[in-house]
N, C-alpha and C. Protein backbone atom coordinates (compact mmCIF):
# COMPACT_ATOMS: atom_id res chain seq x y z
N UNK A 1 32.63 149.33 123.79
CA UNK A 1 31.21 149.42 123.68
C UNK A 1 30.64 148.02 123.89
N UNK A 2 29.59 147.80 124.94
CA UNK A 2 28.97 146.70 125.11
C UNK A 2 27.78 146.36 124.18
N UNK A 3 27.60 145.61 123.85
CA UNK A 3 26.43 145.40 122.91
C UNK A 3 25.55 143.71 123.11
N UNK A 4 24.44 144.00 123.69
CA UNK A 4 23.51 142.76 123.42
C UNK A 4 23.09 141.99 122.28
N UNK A 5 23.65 140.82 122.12
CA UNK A 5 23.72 140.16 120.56
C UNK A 5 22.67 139.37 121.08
N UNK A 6 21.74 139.32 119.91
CA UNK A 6 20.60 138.20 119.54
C UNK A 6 20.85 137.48 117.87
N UNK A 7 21.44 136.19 118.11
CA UNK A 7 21.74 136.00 116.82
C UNK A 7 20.82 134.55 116.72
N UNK A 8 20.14 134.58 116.27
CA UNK A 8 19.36 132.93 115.29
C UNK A 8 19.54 133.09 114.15
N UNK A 9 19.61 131.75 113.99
CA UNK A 9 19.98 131.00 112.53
C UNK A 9 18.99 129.84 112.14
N UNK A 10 19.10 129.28 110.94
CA UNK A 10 18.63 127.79 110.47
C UNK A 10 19.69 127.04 110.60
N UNK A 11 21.01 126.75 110.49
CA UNK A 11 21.68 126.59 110.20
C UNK A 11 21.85 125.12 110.87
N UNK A 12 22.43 123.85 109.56
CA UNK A 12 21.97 122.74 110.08
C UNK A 12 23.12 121.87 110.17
N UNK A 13 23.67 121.14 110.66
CA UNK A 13 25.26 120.70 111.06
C UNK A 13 25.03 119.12 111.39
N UNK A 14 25.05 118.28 110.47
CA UNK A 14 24.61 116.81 110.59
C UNK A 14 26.43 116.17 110.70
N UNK A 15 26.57 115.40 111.79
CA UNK A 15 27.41 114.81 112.69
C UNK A 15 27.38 113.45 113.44
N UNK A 16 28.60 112.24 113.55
CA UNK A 16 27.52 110.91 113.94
C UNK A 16 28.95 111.42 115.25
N UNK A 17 28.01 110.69 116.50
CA UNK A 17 28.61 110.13 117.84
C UNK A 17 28.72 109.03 118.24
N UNK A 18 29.40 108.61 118.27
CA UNK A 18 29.80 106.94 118.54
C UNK A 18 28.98 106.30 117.44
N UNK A 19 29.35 106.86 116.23
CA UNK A 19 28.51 105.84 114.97
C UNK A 19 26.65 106.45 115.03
N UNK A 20 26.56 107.05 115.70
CA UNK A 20 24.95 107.43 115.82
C UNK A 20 25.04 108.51 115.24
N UNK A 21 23.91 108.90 113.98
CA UNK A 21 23.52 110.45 113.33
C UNK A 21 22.95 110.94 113.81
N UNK A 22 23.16 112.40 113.97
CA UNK A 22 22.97 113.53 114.75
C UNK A 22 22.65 114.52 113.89
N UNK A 23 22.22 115.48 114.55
CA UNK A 23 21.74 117.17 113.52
C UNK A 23 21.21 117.94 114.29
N UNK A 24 22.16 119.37 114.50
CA UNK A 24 22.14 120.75 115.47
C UNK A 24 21.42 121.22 114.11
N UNK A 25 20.64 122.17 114.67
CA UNK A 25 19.65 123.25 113.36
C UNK A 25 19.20 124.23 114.51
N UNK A 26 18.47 125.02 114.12
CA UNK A 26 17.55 126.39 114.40
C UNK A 26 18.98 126.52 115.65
N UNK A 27 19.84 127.06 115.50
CA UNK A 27 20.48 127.43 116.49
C UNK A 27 20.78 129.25 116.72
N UNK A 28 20.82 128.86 118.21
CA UNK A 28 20.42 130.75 118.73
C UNK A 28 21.51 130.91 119.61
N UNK A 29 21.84 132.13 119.25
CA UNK A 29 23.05 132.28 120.98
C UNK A 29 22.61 133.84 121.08
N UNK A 30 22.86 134.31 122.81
CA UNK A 30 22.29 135.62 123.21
C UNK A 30 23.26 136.03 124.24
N UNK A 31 23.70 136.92 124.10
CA UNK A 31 24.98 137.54 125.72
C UNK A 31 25.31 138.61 125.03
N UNK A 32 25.91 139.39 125.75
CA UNK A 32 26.41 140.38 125.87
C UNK A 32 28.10 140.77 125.07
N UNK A 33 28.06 141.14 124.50
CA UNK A 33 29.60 141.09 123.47
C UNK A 33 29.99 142.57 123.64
N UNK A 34 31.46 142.37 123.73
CA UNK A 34 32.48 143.98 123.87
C UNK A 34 33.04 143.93 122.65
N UNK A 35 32.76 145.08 122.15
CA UNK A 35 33.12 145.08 121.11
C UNK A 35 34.20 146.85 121.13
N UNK A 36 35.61 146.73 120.80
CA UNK A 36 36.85 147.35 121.17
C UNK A 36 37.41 147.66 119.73
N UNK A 37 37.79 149.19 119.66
CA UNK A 37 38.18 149.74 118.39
C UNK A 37 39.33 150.18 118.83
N UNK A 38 40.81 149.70 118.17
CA UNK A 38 41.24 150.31 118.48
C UNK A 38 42.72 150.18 117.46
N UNK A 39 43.75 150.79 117.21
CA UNK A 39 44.08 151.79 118.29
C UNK A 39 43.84 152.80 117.35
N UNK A 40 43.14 154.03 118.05
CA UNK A 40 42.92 155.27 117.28
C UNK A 40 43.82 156.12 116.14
N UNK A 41 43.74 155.80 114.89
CA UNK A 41 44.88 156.48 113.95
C UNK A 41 44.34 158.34 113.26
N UNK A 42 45.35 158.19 112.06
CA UNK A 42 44.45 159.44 111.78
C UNK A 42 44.19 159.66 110.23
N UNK A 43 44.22 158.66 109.40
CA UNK A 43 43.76 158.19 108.23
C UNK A 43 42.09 157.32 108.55
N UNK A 44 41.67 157.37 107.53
CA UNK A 44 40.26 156.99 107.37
C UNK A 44 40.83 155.10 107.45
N UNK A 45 39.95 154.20 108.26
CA UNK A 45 38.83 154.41 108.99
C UNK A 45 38.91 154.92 110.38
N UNK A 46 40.22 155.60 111.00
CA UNK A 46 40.12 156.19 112.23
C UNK A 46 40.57 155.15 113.06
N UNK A 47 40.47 153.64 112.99
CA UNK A 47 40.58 152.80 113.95
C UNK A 47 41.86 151.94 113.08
N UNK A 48 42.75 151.21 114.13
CA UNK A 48 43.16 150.54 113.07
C UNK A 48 42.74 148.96 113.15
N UNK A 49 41.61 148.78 114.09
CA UNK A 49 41.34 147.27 114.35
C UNK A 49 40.23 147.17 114.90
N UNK A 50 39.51 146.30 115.04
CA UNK A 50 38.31 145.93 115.90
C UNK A 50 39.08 144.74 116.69
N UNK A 51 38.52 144.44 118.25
CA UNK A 51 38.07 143.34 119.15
C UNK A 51 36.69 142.89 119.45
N UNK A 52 36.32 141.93 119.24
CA UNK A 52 35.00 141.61 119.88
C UNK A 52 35.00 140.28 120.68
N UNK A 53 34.10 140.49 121.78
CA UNK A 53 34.79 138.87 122.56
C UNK A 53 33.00 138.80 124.07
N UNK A 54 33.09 137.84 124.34
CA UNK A 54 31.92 137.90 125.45
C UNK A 54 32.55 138.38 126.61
N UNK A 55 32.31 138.58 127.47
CA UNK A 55 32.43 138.52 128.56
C UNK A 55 32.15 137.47 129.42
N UNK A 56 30.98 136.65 128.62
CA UNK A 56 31.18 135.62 129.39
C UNK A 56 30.53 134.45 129.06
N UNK A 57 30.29 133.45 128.84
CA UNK A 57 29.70 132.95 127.79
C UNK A 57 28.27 132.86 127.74
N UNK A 58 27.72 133.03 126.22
CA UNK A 58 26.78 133.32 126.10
C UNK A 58 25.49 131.70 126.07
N UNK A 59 24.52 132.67 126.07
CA UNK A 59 23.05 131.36 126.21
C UNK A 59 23.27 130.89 124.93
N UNK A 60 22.72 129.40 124.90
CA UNK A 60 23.18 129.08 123.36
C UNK A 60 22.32 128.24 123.47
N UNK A 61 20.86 128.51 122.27
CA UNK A 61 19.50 127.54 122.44
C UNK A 61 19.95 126.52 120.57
N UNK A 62 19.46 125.07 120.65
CA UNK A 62 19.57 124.96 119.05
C UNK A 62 18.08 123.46 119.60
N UNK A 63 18.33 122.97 118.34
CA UNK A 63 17.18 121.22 118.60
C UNK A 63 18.35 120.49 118.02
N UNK A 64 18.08 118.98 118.61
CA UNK A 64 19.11 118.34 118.56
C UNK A 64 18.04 117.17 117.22
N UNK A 65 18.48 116.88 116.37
CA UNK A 65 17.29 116.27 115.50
C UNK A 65 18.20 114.72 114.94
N UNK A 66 17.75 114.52 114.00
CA UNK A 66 18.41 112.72 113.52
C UNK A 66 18.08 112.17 114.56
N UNK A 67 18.45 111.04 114.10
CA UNK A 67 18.50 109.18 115.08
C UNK A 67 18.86 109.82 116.23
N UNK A 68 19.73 110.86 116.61
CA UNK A 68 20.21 110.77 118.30
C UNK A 68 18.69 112.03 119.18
N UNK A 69 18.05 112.79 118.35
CA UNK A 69 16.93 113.44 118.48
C UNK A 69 15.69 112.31 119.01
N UNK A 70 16.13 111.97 117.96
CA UNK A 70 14.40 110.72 118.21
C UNK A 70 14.24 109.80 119.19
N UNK A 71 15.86 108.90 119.36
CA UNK A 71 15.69 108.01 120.32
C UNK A 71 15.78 109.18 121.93
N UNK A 72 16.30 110.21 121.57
CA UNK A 72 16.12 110.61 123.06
C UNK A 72 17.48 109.75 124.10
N UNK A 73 18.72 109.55 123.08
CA UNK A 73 19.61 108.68 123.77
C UNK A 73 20.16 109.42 125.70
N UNK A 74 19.93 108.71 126.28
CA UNK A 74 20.40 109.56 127.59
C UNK A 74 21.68 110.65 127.77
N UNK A 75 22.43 111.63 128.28
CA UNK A 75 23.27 112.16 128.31
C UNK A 75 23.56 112.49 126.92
N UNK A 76 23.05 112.11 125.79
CA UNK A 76 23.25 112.92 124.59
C UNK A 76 23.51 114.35 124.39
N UNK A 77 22.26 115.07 124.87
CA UNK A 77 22.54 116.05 124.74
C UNK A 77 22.94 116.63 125.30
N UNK A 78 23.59 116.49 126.74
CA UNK A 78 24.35 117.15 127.61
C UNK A 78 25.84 117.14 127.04
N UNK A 79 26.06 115.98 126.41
CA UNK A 79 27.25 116.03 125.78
C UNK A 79 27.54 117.09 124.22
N UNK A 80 26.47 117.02 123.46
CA UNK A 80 26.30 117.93 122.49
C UNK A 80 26.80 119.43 123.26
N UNK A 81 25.81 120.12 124.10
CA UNK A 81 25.68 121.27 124.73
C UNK A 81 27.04 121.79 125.17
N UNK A 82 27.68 120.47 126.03
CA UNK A 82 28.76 120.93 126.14
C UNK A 82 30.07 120.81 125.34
N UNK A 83 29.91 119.96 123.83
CA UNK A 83 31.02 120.53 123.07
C UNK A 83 30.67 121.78 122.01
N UNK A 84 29.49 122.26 122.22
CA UNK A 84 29.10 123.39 121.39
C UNK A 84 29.48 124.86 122.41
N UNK A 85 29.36 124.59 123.85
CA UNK A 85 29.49 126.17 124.41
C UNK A 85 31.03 125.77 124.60
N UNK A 86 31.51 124.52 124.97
CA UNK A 86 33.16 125.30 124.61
C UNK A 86 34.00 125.28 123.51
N UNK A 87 33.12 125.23 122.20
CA UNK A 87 33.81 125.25 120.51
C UNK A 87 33.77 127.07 120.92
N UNK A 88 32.70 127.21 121.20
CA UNK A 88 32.15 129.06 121.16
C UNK A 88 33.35 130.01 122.43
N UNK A 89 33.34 128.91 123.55
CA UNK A 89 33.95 129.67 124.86
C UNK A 89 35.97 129.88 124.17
N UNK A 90 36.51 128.83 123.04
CA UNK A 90 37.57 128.86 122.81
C UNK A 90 37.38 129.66 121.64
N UNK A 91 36.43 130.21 121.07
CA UNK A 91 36.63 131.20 120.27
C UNK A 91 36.65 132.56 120.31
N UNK A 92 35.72 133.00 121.27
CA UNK A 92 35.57 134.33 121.46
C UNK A 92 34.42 134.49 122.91
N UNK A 93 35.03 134.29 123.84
CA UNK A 93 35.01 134.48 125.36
C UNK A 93 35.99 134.34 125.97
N UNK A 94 36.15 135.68 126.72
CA UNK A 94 37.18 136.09 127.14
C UNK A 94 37.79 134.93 128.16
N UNK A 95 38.88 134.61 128.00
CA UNK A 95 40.35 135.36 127.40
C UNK A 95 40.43 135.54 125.97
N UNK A 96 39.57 134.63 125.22
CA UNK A 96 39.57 134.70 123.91
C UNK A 96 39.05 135.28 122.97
N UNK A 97 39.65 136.15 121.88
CA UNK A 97 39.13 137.30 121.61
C UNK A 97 38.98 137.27 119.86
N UNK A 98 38.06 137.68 119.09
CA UNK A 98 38.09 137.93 117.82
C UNK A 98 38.91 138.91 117.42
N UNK A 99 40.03 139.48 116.47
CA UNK A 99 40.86 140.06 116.43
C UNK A 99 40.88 140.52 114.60
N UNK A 100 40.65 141.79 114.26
CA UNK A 100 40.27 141.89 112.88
C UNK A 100 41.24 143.01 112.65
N UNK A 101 42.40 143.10 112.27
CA UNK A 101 43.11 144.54 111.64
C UNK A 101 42.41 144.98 110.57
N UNK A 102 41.92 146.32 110.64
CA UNK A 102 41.57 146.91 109.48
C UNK A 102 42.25 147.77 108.76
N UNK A 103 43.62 148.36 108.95
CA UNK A 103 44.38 148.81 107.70
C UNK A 103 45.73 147.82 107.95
N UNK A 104 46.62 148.00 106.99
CA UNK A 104 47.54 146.88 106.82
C UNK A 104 48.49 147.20 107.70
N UNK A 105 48.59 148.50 107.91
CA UNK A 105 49.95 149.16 109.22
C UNK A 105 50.13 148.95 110.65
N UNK A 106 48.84 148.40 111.16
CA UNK A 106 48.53 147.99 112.28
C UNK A 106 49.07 146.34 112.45
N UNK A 107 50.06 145.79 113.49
CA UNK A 107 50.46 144.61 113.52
C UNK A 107 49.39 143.90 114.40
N UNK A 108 49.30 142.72 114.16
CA UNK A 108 48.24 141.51 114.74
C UNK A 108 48.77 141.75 116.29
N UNK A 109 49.55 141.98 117.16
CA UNK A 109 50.29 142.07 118.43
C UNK A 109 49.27 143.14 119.30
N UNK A 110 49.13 144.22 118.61
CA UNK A 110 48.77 145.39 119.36
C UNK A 110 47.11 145.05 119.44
N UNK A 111 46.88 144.22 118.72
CA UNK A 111 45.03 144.11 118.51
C UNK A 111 44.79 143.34 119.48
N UNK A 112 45.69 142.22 119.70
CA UNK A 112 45.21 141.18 120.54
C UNK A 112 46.01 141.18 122.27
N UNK A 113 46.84 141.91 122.16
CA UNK A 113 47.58 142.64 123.55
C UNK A 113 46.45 143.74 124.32
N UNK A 114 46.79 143.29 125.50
CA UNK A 114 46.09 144.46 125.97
C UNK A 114 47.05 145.60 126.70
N UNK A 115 46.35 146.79 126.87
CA UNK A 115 47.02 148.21 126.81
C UNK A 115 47.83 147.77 128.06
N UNK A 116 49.18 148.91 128.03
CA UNK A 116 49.67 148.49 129.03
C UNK A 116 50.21 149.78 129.39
């Protein structure tokens, strides 16, 4: 099942770069997420796992604030941007996948394998 995620936050993450203070806040991400139940059992909850993962990586809006906000340092935030979409791209964009067993009988192998 595909599903359009709209997720914002406040959420505020103060960090120095080369000795300079920094601060990600109001951060937003938006794409498209697959979200995969599987493998079908026959005890309650029916599934024995969830997958969820992008397809591809998603838009990811935040403000960049502190000393590195204000001065407006050059290439700053290109560098921010890009260690934030690939913290996100090595977590859960595909190839990389969120992987949740939900009863205990189901092994971590079959959740994160794909069918064959």
């Amino acid at each position: 099942m595909d599903l359009d995620i709209v997720f914002a936050s406040d959420l505020e993450i103060v960090f120095k770069v080369k000795g300079i203070p920094a601060r990600v806040s109001d951060f937003g991400l938006r794409g498209m997420a697959r979200v995969v139940l599987k493998p079908l059992i026959s005890q309650i909850p029916l599934v024995g796992g969830i997958q969820v993962y992008f397809l591809k990586a998603p838009e990811i809006d935040y403000t960049l604030g502190g000393v590195a906000g204000t001065l407006e340092i050059p290439g700053l935030n290109k560098i921010v941007e890009r260690i934030i979409i690939e913290q996100v791209k090595n977590f859960i964009v595909l190839p990389n996948k969120f992987s949740m067993p939900l009863v205990d009988t189901i092994p971590n192998k079959v959740l994160k394998c794909p069918d064959s």
